[in-house]
PDB file of N, CA and C in Angstrom:
ATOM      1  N   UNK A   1      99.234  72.192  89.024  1.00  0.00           N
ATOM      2  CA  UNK A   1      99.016  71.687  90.358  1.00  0.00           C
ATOM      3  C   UNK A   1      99.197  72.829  91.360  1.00  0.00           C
ATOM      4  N   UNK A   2      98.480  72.645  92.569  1.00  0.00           N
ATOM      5  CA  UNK A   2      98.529  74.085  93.367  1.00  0.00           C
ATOM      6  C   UNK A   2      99.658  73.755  94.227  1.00  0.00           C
ATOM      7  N   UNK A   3     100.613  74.828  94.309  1.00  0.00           N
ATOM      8  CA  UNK A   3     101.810  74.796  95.275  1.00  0.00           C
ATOM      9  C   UNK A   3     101.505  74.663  96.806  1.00  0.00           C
ATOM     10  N   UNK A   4     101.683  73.927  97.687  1.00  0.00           N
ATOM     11  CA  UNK A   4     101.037  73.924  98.835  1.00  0.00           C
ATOM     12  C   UNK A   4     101.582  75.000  99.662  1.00  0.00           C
ATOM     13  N   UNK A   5     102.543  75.993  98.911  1.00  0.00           N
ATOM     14  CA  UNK A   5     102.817  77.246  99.390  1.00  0.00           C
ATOM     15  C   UNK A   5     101.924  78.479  99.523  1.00  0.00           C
ATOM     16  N   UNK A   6     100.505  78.088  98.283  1.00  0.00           N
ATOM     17  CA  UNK A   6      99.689  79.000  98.313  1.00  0.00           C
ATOM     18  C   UNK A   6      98.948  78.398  98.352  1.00  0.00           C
ATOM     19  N   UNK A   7      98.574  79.153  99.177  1.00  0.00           N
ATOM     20  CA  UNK A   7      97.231  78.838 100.221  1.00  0.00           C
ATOM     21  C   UNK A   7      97.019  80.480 101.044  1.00  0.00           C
ATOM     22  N   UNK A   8      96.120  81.279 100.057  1.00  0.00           N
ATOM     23  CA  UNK A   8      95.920  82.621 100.599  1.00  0.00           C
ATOM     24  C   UNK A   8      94.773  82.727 101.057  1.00  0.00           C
ATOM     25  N   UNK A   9      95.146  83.742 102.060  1.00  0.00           N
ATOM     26  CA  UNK A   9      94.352  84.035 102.765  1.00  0.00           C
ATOM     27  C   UNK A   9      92.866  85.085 102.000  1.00  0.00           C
ATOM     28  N   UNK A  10      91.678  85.473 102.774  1.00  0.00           N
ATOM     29  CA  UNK A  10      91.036  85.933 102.144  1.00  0.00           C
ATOM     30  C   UNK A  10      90.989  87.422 101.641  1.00  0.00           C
ATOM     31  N   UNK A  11      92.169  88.168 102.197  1.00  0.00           N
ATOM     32  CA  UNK A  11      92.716  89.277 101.631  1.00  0.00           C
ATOM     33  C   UNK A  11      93.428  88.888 100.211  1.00  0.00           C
ATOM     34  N   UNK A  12      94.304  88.294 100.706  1.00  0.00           N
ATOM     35  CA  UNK A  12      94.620  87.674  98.788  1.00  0.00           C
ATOM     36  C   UNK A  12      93.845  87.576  97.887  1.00  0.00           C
ATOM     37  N   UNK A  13      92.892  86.474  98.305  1.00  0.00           N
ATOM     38  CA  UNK A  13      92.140  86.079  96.900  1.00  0.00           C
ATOM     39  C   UNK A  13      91.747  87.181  96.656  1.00  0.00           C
ATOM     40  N   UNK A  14      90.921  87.868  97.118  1.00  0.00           N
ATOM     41  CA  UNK A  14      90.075  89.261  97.250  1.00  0.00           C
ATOM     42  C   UNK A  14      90.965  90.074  96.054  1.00  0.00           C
ATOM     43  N   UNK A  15      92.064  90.289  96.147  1.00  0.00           N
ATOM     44  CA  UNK A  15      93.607  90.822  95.330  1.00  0.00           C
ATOM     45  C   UNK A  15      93.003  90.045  94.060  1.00  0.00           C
ATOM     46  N   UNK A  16      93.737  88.423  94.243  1.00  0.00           N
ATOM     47  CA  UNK A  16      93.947  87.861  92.996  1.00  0.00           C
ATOM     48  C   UNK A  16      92.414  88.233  91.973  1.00  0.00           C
ATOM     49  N   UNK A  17      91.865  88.607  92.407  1.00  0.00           N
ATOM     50  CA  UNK A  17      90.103  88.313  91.326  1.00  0.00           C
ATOM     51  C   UNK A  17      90.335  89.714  91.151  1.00  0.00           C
ATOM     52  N   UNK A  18      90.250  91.152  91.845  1.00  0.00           N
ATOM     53  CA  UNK A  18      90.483  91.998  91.440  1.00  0.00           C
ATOM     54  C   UNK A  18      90.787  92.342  90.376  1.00  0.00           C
ATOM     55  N   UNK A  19      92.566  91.664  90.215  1.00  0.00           N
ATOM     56  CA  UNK A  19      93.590  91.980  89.355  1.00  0.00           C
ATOM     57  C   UNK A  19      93.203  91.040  87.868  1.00  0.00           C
ATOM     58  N   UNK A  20      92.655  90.116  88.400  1.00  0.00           N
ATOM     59  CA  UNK A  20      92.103  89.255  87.118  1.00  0.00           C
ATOM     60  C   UNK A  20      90.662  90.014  86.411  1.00  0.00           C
ATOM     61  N   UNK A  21      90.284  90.949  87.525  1.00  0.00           N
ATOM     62  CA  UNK A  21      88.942  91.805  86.377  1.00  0.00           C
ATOM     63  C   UNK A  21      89.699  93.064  86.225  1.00  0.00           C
ATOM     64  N   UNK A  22      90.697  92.860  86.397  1.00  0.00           N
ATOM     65  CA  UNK A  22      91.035  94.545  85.819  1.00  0.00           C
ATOM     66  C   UNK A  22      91.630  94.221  84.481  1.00  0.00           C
ATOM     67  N   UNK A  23      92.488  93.147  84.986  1.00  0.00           N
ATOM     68  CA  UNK A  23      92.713  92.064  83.134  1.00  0.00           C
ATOM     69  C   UNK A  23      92.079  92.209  82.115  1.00  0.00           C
ATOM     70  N   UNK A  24      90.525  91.946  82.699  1.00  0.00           N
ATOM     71  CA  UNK A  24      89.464  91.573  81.585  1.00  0.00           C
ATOM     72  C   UNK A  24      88.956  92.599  81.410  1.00  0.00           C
ATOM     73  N   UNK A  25      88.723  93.792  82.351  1.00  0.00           N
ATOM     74  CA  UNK A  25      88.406  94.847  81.865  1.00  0.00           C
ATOM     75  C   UNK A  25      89.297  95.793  80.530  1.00  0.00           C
ATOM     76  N   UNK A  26      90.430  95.750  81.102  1.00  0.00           N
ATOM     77  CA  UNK A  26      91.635  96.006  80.030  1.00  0.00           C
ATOM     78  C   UNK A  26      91.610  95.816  78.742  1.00  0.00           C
ATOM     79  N   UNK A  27      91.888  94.590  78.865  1.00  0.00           N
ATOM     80  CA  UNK A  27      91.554  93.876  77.489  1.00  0.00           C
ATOM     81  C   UNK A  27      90.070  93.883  76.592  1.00  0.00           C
ATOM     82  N   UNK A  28      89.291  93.771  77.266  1.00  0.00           N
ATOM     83  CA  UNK A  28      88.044  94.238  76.528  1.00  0.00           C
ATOM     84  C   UNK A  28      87.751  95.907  75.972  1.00  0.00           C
ATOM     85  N   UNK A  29      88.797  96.463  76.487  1.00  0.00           N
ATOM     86  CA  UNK A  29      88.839  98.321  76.606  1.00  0.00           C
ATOM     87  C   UNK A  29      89.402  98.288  74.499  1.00  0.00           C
ATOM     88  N   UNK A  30      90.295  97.425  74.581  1.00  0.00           N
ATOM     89  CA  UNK A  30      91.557  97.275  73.356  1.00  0.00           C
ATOM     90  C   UNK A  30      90.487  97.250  71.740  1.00  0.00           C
ATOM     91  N   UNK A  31      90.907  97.827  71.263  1.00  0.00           N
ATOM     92  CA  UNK A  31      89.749  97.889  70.013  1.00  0.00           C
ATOM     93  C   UNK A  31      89.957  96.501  69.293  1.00  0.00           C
ATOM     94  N   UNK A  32      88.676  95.958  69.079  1.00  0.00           N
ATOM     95  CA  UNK A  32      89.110  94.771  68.043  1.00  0.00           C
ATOM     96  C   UNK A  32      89.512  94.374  67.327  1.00  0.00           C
ATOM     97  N   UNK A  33      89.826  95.789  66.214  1.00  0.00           N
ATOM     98  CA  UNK A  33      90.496  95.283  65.042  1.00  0.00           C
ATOM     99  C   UNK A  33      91.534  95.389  65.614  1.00  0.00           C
ATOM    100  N   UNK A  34      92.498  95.248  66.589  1.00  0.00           N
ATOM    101  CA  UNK A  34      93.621  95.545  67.301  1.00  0.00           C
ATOM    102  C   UNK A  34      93.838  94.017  67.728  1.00  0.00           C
ATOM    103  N   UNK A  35      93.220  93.295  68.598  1.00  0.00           N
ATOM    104  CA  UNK A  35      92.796  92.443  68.596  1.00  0.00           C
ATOM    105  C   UNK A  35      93.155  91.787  67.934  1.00  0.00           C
ATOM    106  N   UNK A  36      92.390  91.569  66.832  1.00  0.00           N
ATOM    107  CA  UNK A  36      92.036  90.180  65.377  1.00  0.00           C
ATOM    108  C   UNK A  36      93.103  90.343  65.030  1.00  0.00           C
ATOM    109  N   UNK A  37      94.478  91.199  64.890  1.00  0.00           N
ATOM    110  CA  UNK A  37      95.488  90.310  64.131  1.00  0.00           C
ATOM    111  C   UNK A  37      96.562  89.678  64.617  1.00  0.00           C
ATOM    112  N   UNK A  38      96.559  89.675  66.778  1.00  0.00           N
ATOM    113  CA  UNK A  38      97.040  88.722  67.116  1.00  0.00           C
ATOM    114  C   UNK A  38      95.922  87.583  67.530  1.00  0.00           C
ATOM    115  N   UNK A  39      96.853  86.243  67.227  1.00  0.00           N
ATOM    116  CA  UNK A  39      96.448  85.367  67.715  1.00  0.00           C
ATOM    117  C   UNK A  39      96.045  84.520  69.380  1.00  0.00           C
ATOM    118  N   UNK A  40      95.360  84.707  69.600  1.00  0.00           N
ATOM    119  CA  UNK A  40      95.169  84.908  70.587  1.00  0.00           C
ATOM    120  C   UNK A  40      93.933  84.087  71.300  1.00  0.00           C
ATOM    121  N   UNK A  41      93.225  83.285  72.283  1.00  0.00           N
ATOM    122  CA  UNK A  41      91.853  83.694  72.764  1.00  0.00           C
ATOM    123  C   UNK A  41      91.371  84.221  73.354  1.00  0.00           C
ATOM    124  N   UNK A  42      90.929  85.781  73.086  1.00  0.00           N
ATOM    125  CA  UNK A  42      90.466  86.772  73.569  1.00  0.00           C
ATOM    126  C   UNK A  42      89.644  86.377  74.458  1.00  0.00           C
ATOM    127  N   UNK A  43      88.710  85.665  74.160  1.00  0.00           N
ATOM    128  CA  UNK A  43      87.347  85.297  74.531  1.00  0.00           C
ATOM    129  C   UNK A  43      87.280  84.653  75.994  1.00  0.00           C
ATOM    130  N   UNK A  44      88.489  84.768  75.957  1.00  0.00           N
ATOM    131  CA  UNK A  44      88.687  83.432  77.269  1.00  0.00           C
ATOM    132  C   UNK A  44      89.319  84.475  78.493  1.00  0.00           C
ATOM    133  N   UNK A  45      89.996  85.950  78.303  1.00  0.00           N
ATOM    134  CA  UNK A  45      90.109  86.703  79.313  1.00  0.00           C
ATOM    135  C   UNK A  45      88.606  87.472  79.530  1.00  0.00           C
ATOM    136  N   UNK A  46      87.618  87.483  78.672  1.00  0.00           N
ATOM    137  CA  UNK A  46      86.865  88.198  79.293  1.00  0.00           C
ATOM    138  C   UNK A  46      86.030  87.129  79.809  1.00  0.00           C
ATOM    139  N   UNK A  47      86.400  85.959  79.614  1.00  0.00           N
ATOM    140  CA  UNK A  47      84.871  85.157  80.260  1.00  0.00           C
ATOM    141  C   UNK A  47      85.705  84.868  81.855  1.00  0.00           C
ATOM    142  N   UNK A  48      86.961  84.859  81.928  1.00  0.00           N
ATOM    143  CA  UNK A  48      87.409  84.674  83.328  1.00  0.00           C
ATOM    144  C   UNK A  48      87.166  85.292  84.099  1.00  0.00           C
ATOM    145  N   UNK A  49      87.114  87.065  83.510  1.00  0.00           N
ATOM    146  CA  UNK A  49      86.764  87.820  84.457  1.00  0.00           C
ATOM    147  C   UNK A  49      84.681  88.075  84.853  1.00  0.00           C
ATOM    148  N   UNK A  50      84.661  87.478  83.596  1.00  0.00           N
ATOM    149  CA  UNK A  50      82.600  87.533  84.264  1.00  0.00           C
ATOM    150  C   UNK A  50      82.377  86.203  85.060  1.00  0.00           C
ATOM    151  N   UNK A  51      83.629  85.026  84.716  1.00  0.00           N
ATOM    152  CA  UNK A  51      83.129  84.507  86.106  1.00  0.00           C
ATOM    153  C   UNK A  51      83.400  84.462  87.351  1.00  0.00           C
ATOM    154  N   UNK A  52      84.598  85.534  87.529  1.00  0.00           N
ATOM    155  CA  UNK A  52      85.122  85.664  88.531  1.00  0.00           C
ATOM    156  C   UNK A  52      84.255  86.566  89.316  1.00  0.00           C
ATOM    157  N   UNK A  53      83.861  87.408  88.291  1.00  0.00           N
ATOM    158  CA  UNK A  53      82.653  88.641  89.131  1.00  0.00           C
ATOM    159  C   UNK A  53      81.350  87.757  88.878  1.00  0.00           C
ATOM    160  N   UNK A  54      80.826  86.782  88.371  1.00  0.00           N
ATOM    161  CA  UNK A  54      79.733  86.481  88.701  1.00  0.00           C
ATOM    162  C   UNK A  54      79.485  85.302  89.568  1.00  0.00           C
ATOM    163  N   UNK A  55      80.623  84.687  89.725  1.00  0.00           N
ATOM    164  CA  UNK A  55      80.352  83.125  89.950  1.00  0.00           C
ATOM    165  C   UNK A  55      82.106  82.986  90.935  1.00  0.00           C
ATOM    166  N   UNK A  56      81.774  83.965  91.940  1.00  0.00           N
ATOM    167  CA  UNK A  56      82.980  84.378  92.572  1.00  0.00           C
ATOM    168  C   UNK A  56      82.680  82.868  93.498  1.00  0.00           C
ATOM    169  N   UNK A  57      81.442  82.806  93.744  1.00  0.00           N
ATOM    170  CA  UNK A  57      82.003  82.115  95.082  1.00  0.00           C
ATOM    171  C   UNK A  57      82.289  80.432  94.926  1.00  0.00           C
ATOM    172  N   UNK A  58      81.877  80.352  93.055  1.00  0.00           N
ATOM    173  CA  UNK A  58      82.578  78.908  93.129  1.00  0.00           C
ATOM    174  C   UNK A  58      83.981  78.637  92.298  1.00  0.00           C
ATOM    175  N   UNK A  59      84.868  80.143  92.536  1.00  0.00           N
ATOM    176  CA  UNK A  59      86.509  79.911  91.880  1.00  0.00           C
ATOM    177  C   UNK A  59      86.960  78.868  92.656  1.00  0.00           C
ATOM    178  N   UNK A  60      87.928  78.100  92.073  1.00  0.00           N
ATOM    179  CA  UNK A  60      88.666  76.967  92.964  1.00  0.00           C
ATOM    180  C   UNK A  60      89.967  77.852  93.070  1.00  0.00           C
ATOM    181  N   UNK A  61      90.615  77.746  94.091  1.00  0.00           N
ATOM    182  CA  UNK A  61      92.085  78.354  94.310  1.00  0.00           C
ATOM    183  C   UNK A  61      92.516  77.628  93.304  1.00  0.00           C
ATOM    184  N   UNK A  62      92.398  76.927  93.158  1.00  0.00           N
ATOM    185  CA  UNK A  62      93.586  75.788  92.694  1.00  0.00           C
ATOM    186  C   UNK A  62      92.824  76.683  90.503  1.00  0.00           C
ATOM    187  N   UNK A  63      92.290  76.814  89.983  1.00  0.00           N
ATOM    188  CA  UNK A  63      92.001  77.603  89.080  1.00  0.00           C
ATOM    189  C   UNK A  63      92.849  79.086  88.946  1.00  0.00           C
ATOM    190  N   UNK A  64      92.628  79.733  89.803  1.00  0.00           N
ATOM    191  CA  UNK A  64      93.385  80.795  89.932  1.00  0.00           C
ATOM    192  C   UNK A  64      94.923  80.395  89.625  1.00  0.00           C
ATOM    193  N   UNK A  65      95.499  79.811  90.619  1.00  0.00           N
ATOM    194  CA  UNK A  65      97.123  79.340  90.814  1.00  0.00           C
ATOM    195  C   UNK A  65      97.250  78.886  89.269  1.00  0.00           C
ATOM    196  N   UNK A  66      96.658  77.766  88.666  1.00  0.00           N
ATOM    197  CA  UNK A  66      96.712  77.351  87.139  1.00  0.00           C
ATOM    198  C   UNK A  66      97.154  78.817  85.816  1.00  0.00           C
ATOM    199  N   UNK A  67      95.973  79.522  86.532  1.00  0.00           N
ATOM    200  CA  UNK A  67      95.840  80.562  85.686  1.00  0.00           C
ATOM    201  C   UNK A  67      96.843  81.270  85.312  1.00  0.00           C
ATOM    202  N   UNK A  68      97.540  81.760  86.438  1.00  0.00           N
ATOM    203  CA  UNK A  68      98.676  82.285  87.158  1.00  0.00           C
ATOM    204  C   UNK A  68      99.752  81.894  86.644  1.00  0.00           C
ATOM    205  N   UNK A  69      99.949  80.555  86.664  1.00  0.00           N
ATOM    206  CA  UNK A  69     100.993  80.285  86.638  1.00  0.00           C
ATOM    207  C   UNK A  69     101.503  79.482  84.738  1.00  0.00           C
ATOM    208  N   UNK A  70     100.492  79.373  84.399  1.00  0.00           N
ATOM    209  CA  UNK A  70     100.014  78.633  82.871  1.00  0.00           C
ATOM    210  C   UNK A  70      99.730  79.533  81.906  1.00  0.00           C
ATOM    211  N   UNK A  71      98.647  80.173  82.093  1.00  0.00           N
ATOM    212  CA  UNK A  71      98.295  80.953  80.956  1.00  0.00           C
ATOM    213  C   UNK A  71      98.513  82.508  80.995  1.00  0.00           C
ATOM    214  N   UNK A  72      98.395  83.120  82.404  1.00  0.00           N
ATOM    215  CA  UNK A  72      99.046  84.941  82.644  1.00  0.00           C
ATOM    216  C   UNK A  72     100.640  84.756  81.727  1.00  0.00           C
ATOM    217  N   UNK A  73     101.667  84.077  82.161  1.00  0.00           N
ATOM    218  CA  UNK A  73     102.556  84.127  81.336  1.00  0.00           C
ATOM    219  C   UNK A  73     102.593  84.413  79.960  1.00  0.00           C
ATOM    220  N   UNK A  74     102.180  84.178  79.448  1.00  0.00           N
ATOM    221  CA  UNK A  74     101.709  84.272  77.874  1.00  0.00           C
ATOM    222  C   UNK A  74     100.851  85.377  77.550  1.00  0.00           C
ATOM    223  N   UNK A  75      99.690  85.753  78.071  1.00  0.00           N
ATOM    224  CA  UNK A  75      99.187  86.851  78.114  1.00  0.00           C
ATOM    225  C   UNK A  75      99.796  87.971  78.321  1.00  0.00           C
ATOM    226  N   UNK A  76     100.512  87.980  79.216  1.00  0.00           N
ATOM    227  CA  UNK A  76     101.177  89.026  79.177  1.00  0.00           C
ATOM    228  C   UNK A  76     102.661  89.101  78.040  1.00  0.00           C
ATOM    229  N   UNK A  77     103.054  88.042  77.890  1.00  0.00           N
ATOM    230  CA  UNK A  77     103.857  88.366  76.498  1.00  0.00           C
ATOM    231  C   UNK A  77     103.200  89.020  75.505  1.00  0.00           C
ATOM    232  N   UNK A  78     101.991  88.349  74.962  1.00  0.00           N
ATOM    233  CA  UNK A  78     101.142  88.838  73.833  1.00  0.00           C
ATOM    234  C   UNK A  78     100.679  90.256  74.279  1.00  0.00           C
ATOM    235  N   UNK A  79     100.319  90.824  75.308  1.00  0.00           N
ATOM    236  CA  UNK A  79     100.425  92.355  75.716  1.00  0.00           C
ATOM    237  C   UNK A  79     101.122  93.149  75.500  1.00  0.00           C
ATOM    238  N   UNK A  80     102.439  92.811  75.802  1.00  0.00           N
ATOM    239  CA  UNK A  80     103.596  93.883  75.727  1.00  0.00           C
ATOM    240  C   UNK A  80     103.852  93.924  74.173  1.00  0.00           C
ATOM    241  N   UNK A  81     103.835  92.302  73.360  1.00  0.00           N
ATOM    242  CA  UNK A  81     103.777  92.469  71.951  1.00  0.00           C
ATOM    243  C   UNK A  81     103.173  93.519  71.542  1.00  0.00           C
ATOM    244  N   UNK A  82     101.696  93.795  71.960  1.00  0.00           N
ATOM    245  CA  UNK A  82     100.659  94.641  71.212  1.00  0.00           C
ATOM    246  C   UNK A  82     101.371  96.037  71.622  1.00  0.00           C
ATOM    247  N   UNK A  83     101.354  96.506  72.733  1.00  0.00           N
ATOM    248  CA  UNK A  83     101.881  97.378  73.406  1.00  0.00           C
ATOM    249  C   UNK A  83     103.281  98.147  72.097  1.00  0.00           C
ATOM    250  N   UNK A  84     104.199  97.457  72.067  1.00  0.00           N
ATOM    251  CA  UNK A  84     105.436  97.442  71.518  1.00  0.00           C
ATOM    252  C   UNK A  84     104.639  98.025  70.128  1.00  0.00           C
ATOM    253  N   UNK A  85     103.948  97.226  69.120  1.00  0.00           N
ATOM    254  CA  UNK A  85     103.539  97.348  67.870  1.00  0.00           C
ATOM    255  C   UNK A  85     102.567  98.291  67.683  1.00  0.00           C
ATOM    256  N   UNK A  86     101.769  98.275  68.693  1.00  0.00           N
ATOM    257  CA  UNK A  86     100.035  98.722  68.132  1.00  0.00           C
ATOM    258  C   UNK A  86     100.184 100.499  68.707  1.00  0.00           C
ATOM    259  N   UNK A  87     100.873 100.393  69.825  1.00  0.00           N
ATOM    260  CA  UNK A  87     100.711 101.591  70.863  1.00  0.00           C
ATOM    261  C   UNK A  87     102.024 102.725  71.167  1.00  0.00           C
TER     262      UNK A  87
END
């Protein structure tokens, strides 16, 4: 649910999509067989970020905040995992 605390302005969002294609850029950078032996859905950070760069102008805030607050958590655990092991 979106916090009625956020509610950003259009410098923000501008931020939040940024940082969400630098995500997907990132992660798509990571070699696959690197990849395939965590569990993971890969597939689902790079499609956030092609629709964030393609289909910018129909993100819902309220998508972002979800994102944010639901699934970045975890992603970024499984990062630092790889990070820790792979790198």
């Amino acid at each position: 649910m979106l916090s009625t605390a956020f509610w950003p302005t259009q410098r923000q969002s501008t931020l939040a999509f940024n940082q969400y294609t630098i995500i997907g850029e990132a992660t798509a950078s990571i070699d696959s067989s690197v990849l395939e032996k965590y569990d993971y859905p890969w597939y689902k950070v790079k499609s956030f970020r092609n629709f964030i760069l393609h289909e910018y102008h129909a993100v819902e805030m309220r998508v972002i905040w979800d994102t944010t607050t639901e699934i970045l958590p975890g992603l970024k655990e499984m990062m630092e995992e790889i990070l820790t092991k792979e790198f």
